[in-house]
Each structure stands twice: as C-alpha cells, then as structure tokens.
N, C-alpha and C. Protein backbone atom coordinates (compact mmCIF):
# COMPACT_ATOMS: atom_id res chain seq x y z
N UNK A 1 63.36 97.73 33.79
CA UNK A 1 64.69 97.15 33.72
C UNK A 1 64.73 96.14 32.59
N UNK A 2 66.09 96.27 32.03
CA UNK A 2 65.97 95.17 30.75
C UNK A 2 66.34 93.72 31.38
N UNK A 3 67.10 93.61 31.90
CA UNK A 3 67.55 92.24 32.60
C UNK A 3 67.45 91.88 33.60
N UNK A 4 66.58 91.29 34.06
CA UNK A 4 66.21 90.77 35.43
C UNK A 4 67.14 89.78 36.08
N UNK A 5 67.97 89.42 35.40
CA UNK A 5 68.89 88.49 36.52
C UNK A 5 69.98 89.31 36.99
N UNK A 6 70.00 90.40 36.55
CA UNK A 6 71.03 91.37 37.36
C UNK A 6 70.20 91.50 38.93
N UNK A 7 69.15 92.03 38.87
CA UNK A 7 68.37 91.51 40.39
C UNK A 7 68.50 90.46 40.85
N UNK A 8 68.31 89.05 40.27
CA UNK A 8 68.41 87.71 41.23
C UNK A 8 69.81 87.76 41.52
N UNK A 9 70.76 88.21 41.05
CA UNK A 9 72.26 87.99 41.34
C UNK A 9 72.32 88.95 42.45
N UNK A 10 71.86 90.14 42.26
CA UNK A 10 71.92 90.99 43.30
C UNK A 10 71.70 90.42 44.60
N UNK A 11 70.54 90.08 44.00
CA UNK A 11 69.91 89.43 45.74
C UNK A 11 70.56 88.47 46.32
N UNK A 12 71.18 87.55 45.31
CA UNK A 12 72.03 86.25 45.71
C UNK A 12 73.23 86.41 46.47
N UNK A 13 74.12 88.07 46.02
CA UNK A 13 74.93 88.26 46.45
C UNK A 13 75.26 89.32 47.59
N UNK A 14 74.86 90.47 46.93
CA UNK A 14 74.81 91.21 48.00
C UNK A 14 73.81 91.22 48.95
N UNK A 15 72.49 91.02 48.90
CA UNK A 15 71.65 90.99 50.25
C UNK A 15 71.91 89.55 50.87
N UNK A 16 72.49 88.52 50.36
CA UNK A 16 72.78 87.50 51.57
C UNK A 16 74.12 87.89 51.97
N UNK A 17 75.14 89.02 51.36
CA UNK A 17 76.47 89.27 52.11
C UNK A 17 76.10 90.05 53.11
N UNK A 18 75.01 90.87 52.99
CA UNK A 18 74.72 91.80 54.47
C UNK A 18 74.02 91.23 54.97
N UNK A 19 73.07 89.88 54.93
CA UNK A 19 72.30 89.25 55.47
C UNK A 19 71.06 90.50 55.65
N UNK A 20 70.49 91.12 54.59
CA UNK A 20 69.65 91.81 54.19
C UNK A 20 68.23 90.88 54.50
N UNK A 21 67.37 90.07 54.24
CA UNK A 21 66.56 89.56 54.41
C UNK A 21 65.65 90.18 53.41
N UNK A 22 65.44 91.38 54.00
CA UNK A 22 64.22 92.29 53.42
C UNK A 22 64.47 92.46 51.99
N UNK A 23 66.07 93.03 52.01
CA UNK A 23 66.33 93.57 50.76
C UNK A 23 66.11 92.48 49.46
N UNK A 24 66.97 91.01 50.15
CA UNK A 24 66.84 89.88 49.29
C UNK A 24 65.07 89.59 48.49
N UNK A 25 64.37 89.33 50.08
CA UNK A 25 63.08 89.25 49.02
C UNK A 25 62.21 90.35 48.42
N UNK A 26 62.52 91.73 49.01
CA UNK A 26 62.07 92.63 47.41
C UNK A 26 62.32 92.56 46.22
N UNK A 27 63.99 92.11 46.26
CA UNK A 27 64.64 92.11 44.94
C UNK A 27 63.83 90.94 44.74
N UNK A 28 63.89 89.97 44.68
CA UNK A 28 63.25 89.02 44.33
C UNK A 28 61.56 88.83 43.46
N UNK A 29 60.92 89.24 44.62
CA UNK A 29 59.32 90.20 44.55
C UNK A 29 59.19 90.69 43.28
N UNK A 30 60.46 91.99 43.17
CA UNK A 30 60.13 92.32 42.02
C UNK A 30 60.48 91.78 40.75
N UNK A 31 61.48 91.13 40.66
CA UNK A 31 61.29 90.27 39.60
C UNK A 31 60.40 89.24 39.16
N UNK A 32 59.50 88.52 39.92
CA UNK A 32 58.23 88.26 39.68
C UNK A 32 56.96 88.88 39.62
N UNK A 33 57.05 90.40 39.91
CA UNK A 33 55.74 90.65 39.67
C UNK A 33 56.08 91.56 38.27
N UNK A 34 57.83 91.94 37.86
CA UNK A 34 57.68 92.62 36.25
C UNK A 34 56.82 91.70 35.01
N UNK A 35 56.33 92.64 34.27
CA UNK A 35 55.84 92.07 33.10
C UNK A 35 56.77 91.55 31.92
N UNK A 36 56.07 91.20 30.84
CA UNK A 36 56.93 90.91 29.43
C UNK A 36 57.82 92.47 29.03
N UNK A 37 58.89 92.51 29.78
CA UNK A 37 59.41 93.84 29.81
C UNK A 37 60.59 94.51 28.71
N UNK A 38 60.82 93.73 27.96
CA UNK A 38 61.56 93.64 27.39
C UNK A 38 61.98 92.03 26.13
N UNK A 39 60.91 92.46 24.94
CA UNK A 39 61.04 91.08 24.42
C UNK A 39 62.22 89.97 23.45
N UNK A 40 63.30 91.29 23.96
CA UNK A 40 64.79 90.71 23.31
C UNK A 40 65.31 89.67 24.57
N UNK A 41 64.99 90.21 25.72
CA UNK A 41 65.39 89.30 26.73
C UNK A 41 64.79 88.65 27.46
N UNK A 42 63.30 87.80 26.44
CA UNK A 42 62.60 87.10 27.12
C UNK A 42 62.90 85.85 27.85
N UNK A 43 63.46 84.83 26.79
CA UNK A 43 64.38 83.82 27.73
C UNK A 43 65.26 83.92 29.04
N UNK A 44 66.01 85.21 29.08
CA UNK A 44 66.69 85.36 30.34
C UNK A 44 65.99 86.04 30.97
N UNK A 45 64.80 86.89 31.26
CA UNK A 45 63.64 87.03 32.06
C UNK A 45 63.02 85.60 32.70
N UNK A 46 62.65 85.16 31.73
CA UNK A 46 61.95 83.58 32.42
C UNK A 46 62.91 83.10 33.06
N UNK A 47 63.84 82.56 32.74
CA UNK A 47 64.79 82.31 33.78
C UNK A 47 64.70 82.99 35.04
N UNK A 48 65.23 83.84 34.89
CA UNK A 48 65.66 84.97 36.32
C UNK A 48 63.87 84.70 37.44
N UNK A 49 63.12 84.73 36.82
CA UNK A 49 62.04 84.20 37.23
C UNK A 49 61.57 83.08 37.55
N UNK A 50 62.16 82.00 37.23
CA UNK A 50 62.28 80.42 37.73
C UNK A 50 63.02 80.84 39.14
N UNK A 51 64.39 81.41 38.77
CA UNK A 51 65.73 81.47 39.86
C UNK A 51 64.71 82.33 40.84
N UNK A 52 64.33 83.38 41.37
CA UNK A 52 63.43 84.04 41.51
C UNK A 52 62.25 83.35 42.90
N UNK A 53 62.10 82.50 42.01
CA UNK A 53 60.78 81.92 42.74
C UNK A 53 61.30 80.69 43.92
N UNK A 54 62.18 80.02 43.10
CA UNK A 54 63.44 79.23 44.11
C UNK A 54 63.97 79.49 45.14
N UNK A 55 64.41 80.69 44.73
CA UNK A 55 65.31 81.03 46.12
C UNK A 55 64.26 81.68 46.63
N UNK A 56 63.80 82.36 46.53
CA UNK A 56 62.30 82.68 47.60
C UNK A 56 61.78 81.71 48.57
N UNK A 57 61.75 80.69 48.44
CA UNK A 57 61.13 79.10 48.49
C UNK A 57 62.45 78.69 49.87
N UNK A 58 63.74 79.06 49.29
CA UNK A 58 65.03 79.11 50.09
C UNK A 58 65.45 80.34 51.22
N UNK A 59 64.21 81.07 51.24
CA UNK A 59 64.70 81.85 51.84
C UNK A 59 65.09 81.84 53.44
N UNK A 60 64.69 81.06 54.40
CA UNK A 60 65.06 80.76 55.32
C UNK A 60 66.02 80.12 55.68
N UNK A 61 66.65 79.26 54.55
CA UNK A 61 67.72 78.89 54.51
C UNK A 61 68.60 79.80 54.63
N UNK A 62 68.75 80.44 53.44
CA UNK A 62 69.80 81.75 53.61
C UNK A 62 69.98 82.54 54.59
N UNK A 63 68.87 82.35 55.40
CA UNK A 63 68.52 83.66 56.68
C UNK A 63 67.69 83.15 57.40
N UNK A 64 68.81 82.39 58.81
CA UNK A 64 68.32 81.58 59.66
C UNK A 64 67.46 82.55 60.68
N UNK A 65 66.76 82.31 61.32
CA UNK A 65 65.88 83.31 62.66
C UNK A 65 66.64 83.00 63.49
C-alpha cells in the first residue's frame, strides 16, 4: 500500500463506528509492521505510524470491556 494513513483513518473511523475492536487493531498492526514502502510517501508513512502506535496505546479507551 502506498499510504498508510488511509489505514489509521480507517481504523479511526470505521472500526470504532462498528466498534470492531479486532478490525481496529489489525489495521493498526499493520501499519506498523509495513516497511519503507513507498519512498515518495515517507513522511506521511512515519506519521501514520506515530498515529498508529497512539491509538493502539488508546485502545481500550475506544473499546470499553
């Protein structure tokens, strides 16, 4: 994938609108475990990968037990 914050948005939006859980932190997952995947959109990779690791960190927030 060229742009990885199309995933963190994903996850931000639609798996906390279905209250997905699972779905949220795969999407997530995988945006931290892609490589240097694309080196036109390295800056907005790192990003999406900061955002990424955050809301991971948030995830119980979003999705109370």
């Amino acid at each position: 994938r060229r742009n990885l914050l199309v995933l963190v948005n994903m996850a931000r939006t639609y798996a906390v609108r279905r209250q997905d859980r699972d779905l949220y932190r795969s999407l997530l997952v995988e945006v931290l475990e892609a490589g240097d995947i694309n080196p036109e959109q390295r800056l907005t990779n790192m990003i999406a990968k900061r955002r990424a690791e955050r809301y991971l960190r948030q995830i119980d927030e979003r999705f109370p037990r």
